[in-house]
C-alpha atoms as a PDB file:
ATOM      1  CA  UNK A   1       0.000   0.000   0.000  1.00  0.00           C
ATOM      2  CA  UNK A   2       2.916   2.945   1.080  1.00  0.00           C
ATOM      3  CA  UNK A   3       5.123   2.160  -2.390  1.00  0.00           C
ATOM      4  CA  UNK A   4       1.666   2.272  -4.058  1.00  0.00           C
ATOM      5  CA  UNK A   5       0.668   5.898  -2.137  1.00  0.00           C
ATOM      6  CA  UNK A   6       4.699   6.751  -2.280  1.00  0.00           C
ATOM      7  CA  UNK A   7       4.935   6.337  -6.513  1.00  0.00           C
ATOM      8  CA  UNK A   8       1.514   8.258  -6.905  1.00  0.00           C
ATOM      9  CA  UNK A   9       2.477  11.003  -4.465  1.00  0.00           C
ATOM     10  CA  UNK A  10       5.989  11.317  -6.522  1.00  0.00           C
ATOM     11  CA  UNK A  11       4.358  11.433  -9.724  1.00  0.00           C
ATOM     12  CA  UNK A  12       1.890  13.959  -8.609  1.00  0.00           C
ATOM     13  CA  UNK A  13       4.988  16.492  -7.333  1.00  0.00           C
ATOM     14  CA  UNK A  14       7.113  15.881 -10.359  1.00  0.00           C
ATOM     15  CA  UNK A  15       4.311  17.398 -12.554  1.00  0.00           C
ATOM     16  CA  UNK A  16       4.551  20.213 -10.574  1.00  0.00           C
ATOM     17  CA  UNK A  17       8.405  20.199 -10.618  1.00  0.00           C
ATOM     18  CA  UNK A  18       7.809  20.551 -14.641  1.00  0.00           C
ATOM     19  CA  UNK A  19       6.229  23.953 -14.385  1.00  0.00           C
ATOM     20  CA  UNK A  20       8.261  26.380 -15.585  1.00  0.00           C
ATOM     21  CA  UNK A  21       5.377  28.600 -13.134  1.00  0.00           C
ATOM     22  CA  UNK A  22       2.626  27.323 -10.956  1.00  0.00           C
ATOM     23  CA  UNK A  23      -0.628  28.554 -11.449  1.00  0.00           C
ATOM     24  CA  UNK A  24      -3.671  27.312  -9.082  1.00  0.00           C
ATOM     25  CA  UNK A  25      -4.549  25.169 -11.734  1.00  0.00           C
ATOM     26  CA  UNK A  26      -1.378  23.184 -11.940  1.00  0.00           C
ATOM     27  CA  UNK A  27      -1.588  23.175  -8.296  1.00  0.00           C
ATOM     28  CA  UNK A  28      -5.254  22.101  -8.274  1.00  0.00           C
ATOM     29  CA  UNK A  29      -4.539  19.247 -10.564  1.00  0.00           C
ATOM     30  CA  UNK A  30      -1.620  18.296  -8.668  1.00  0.00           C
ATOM     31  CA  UNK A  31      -3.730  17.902  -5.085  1.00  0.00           C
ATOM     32  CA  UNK A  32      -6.876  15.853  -6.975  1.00  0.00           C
ATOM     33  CA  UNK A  33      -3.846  13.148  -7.895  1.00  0.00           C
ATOM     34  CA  UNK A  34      -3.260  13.175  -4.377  1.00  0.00           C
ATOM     35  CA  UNK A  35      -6.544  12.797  -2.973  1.00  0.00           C
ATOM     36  CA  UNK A  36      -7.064  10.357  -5.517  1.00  0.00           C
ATOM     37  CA  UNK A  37      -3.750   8.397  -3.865  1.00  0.00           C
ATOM     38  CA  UNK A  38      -4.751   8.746  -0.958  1.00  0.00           C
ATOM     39  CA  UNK A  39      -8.241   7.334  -1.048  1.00  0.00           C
ATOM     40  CA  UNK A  40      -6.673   4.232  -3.053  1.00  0.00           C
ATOM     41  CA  UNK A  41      -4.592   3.673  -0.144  1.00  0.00           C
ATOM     42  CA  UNK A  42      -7.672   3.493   2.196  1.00  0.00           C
ATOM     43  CA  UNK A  43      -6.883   6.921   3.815  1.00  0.00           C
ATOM     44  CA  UNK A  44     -10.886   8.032   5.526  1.00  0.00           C
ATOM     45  CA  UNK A  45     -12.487  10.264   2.677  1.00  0.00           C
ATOM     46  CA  UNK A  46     -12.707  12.837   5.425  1.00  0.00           C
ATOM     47  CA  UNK A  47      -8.848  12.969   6.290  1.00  0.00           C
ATOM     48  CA  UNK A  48      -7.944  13.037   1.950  1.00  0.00           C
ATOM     49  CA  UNK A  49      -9.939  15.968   1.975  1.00  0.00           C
ATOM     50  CA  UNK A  50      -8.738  17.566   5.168  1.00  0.00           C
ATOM     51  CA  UNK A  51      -5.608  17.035   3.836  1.00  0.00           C
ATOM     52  CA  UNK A  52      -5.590  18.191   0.077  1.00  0.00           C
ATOM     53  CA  UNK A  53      -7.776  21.277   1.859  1.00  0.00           C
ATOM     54  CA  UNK A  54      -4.764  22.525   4.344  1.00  0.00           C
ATOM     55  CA  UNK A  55      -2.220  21.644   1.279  1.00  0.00           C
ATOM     56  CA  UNK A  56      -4.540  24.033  -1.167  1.00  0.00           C
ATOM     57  CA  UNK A  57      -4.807  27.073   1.584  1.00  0.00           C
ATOM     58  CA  UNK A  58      -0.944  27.090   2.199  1.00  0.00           C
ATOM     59  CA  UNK A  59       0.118  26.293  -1.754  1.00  0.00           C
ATOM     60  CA  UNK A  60      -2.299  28.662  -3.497  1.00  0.00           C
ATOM     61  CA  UNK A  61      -0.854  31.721  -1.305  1.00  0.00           C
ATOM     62  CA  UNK A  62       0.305  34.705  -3.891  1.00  0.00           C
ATOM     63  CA  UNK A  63       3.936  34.898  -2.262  1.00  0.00           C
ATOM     64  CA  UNK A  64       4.365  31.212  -3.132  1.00  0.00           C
ATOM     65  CA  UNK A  65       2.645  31.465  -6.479  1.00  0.00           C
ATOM     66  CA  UNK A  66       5.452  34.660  -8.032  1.00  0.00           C
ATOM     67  CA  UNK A  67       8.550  32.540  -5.941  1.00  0.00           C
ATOM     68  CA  UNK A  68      10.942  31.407  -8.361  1.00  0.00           C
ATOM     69  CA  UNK A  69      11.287  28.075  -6.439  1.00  0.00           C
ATOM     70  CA  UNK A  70       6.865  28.070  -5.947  1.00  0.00           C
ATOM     71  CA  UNK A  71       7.754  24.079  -7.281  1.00  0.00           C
ATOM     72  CA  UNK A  72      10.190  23.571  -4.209  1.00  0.00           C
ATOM     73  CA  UNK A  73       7.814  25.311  -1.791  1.00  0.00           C
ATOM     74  CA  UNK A  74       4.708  23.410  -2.777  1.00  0.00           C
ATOM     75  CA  UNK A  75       6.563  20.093  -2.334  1.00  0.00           C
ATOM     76  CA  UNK A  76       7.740  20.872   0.892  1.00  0.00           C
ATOM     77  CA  UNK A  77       4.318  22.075   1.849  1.00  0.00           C
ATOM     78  CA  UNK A  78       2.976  18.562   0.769  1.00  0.00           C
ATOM     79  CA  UNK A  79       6.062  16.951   2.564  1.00  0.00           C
ATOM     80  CA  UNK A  80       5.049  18.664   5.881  1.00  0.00           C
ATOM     81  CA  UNK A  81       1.477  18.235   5.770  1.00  0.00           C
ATOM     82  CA  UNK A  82       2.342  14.267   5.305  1.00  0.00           C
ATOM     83  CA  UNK A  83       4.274  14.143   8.154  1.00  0.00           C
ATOM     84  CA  UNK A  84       1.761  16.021  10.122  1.00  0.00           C
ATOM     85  CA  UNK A  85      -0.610  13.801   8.708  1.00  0.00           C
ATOM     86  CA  UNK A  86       1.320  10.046   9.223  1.00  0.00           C
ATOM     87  CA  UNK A  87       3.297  11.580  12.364  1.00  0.00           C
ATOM     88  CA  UNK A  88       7.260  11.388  12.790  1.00  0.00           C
ATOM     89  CA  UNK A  89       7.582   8.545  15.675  1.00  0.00           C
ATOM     90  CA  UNK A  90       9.486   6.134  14.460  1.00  0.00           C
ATOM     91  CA  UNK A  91       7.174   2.440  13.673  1.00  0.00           C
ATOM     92  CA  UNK A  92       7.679  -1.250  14.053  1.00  0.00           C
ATOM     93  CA  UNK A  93       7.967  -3.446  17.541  1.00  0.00           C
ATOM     94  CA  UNK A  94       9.487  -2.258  20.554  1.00  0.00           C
ATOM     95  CA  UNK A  95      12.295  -4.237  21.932  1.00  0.00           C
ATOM     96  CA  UNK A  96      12.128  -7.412  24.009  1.00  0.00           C
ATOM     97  CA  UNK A  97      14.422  -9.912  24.827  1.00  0.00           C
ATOM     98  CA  UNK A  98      11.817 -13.148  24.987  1.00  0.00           C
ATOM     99  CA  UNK A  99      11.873 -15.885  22.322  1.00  0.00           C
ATOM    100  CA  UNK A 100      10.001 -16.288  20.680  1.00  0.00           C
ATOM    101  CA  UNK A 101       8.228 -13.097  20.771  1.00  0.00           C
ATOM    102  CA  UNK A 102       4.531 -13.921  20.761  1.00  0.00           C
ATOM    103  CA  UNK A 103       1.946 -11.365  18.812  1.00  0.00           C
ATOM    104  CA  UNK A 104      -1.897 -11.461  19.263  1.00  0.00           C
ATOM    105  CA  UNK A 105      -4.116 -10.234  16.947  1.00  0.00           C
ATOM    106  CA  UNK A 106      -7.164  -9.304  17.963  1.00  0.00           C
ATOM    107  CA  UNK A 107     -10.391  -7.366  17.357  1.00  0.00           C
ATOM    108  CA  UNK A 108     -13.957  -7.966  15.818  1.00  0.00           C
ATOM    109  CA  UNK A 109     -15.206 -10.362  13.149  1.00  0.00           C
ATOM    110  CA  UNK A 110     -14.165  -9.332   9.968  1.00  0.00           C
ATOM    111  CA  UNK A 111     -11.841  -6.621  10.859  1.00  0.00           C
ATOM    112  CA  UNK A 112      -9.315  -7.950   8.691  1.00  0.00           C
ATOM    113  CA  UNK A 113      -7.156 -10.290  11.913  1.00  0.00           C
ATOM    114  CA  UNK A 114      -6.475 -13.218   9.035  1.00  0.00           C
ATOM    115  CA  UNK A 115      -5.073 -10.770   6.315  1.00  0.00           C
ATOM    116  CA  UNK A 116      -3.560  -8.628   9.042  1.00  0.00           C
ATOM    117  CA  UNK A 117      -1.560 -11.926  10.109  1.00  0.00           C
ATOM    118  CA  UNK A 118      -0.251 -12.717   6.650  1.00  0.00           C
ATOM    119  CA  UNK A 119       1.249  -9.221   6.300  1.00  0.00           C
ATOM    120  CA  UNK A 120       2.610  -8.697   9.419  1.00  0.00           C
ATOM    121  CA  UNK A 121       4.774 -12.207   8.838  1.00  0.00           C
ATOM    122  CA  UNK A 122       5.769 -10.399   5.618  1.00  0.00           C
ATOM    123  CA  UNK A 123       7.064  -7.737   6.831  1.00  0.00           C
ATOM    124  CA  UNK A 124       8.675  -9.233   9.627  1.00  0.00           C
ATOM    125  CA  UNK A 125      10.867 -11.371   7.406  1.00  0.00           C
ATOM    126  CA  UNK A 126      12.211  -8.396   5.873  1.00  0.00           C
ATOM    127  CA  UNK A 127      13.432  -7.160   9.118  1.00  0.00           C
ATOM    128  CA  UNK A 128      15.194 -10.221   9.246  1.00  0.00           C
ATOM    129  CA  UNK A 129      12.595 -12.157  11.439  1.00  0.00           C
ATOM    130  CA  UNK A 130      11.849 -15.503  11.185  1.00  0.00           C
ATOM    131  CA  UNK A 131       7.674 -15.931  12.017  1.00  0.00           C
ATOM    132  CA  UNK A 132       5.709 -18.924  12.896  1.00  0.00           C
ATOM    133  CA  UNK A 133       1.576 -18.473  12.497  1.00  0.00           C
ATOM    134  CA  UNK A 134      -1.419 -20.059  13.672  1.00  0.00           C
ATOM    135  CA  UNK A 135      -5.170 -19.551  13.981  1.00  0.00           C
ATOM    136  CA  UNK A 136      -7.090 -19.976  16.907  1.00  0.00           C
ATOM    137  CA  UNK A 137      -9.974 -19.153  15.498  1.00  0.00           C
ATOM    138  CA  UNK A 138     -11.982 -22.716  15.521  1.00  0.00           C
ATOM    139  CA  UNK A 139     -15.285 -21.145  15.083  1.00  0.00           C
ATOM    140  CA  UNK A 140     -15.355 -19.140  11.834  1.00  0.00           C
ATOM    141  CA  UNK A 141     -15.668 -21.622   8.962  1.00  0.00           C
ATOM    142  CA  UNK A 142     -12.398 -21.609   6.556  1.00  0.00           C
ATOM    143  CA  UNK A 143     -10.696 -19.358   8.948  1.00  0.00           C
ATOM    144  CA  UNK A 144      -7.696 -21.685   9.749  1.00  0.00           C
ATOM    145  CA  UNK A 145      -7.395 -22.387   5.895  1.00  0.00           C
ATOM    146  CA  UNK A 146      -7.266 -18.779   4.866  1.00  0.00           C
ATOM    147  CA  UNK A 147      -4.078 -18.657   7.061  1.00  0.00           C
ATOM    148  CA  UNK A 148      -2.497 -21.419   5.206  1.00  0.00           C
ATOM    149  CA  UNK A 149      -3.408 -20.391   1.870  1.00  0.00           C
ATOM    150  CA  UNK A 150      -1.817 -16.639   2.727  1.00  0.00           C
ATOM    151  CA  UNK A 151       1.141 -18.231   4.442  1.00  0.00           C
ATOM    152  CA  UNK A 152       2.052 -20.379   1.650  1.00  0.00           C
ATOM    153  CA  UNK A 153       1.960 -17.352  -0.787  1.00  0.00           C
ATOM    154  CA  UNK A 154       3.909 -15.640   1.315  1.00  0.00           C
ATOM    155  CA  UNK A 155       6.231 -17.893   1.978  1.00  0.00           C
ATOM    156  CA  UNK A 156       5.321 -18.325   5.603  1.00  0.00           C
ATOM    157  CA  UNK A 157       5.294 -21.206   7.893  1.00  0.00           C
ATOM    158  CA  UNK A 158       1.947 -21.827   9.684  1.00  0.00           C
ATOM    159  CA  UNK A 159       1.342 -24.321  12.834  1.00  0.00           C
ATOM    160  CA  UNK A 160      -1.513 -26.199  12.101  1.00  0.00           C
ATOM    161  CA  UNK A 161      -2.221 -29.517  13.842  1.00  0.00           C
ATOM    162  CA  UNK A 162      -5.339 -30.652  11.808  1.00  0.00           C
ATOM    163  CA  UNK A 163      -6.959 -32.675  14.567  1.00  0.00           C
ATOM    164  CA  UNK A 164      -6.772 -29.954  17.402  1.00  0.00           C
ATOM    165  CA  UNK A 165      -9.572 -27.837  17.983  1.00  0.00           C
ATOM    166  CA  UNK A 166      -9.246 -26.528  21.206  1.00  0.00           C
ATOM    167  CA  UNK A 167      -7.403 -22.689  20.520  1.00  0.00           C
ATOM    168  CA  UNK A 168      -5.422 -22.680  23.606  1.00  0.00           C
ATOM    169  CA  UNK A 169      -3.866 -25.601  22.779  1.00  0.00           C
ATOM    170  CA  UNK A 170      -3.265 -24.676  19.361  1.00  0.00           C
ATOM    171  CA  UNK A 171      -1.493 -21.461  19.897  1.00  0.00           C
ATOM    172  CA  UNK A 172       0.360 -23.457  22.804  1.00  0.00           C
ATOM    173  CA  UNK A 173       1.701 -25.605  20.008  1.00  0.00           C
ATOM    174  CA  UNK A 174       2.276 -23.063  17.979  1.00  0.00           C
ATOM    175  CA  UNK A 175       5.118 -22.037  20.826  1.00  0.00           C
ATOM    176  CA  UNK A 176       6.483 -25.058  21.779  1.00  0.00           C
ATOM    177  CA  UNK A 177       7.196 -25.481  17.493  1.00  0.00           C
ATOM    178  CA  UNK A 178       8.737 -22.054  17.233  1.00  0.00           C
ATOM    179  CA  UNK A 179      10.756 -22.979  20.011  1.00  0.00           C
ATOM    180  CA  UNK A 180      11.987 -25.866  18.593  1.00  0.00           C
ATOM    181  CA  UNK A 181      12.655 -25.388  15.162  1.00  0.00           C
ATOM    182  CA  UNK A 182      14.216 -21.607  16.061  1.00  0.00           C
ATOM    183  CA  UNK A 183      11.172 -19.399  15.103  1.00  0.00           C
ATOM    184  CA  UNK A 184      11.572 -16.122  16.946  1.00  0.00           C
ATOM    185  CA  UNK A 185       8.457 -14.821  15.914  1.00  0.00           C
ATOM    186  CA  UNK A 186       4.911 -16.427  16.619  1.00  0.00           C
ATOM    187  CA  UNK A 187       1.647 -13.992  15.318  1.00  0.00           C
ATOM    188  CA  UNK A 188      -1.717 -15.750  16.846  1.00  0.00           C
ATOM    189  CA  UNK A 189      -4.606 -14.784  14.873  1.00  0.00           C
ATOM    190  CA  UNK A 190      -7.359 -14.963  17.548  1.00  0.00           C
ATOM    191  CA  UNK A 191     -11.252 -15.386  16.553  1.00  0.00           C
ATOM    192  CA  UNK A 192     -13.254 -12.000  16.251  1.00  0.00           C
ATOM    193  CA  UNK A 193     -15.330 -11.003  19.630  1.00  0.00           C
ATOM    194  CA  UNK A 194     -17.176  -8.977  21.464  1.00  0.00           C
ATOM    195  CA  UNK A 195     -16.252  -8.014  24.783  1.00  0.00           C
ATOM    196  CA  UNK A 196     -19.909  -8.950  25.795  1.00  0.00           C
ATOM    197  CA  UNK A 197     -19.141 -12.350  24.608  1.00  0.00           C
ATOM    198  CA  UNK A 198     -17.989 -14.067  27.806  1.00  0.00           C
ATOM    199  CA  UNK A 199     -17.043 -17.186  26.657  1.00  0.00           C
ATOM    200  CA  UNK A 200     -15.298 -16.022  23.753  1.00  0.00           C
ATOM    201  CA  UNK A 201     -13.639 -13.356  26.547  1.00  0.00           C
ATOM    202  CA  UNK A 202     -12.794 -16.154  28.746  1.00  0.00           C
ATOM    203  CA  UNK A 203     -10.953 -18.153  25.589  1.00  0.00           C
ATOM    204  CA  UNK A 204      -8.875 -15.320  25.111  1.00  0.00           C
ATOM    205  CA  UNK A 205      -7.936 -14.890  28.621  1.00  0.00           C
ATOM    206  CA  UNK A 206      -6.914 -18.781  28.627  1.00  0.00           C
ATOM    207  CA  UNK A 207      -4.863 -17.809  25.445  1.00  0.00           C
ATOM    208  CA  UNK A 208      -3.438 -15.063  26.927  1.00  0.00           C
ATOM    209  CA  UNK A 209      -2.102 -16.692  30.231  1.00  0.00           C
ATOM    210  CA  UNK A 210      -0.889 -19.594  28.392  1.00  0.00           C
ATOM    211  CA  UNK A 211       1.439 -17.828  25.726  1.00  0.00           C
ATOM    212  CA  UNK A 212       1.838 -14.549  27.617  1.00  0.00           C
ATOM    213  CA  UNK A 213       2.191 -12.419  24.300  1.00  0.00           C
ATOM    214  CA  UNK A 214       4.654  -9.614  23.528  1.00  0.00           C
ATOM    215  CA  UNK A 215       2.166  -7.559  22.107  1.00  0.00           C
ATOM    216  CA  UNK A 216      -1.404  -7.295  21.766  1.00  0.00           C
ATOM    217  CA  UNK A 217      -2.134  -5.743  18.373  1.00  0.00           C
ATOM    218  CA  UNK A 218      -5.634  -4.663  17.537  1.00  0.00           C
ATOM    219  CA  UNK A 219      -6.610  -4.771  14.117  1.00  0.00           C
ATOM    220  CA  UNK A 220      -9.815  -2.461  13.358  1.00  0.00           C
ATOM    221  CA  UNK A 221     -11.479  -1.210   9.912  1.00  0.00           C
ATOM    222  CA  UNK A 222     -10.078   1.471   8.439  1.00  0.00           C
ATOM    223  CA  UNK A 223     -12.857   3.086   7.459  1.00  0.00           C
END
């Protein structure tokens, strides 16, 4: 999604880097191929056009218009705007020392846990990480095999004992084989609740005291 929103937003600025002098309607066209990248990238329609709004009032001002370097100023207006936007703290997993760190992903049905899973193993290998996954969920149908079928395109090992059903146990396992073939990583993918669901609450409680995880991620809907 960011080299997506990263070669859209570059294209968009080097069109304006090509004007020999802006005019609001270079600068206008400009900010609608933003908004545009930024909606593809499943940025809230409300926060594009916050955005492309702010970038308009500060890029459209007269002094910046007649400046010889109006190109430059406009980028760098964009450029601060983004990191206002995206923030400047730096991302990714804090520190630990325990192996093999343990991740649980958790949050409503359908908020995306399962896909979530897939990509964070991605990207975790190209930090150098080496990530077991498993699925606790035992309820929704196909669940478990939606993690296989995105761990094997991803290149992505995934603990799944076929005749264990019980999720504790499962993500247990899913330990106890990181541990022994050298995983360092282990993402559960936990089953979508509510926190009015007590059983459900009480499975992830179980879950929690048995792997004691790292982190506890929560995955929600974008929009």
């Amino acid at each position: 999604m960011f080299d997506s929103l990263s070669t859209r937003l570059q294209d968009a600025l080097r069109a304006l880097r090509g004007e020999a002098r802006l005019t609001e309607t270079a600068v206008d066209a400009a900010l609608r191929e933003i908004r545009l990248a930024l909606l593809e990238a499943d940025v809230n329609f409300k926060v594009a056009k916050a955005f492309v709004d702010r970038v308009r009032v500060r890029a459209v001002d007269q002094e910046v218009l007649r400046s010889l370097t109006s190109a430059q100023q406009v980028v760098k207006i964009v450029r601060d705007e983004m990191v206002a936007l995206f923030g400047v703290a730096a991302g990714g997993l804090q520190n630990t020392s325990r192996t093999p760190r343990v991740i649980a992903l958790l949050g409503l049905q359908g908020s995306g846990k399962t896909t979530t899973a897939g990509k964070l193993g991605g990207w975790l290998v190209r930090q150098g990480r080496h990530p077991l996954l498993v699925s606790t969920d035992v309820r929704r149908p196909a669940a478990i095999e939606q993690l296989n079928v995105l761990g094997a395109k991803a290149g992505l090992r995934v603990h799944d004992p076929k005749d264990e059903r019980d999720p504790v146990k499962r993500a247990g396992g899913a330990v106890s084989e990181a541990r022994h073939l050298g995983f360092d990583v282990v993402i559960v993918d936990t089953t979508g609740r509510l926190h009015i669901d007590d059983d459900l609450m009480g499975e992830l409680e179980a879950i929690n005291a048995n792997v004691e995880p790292v982190d506890r991620l929560y995955v929600a809907d974008a929009m």
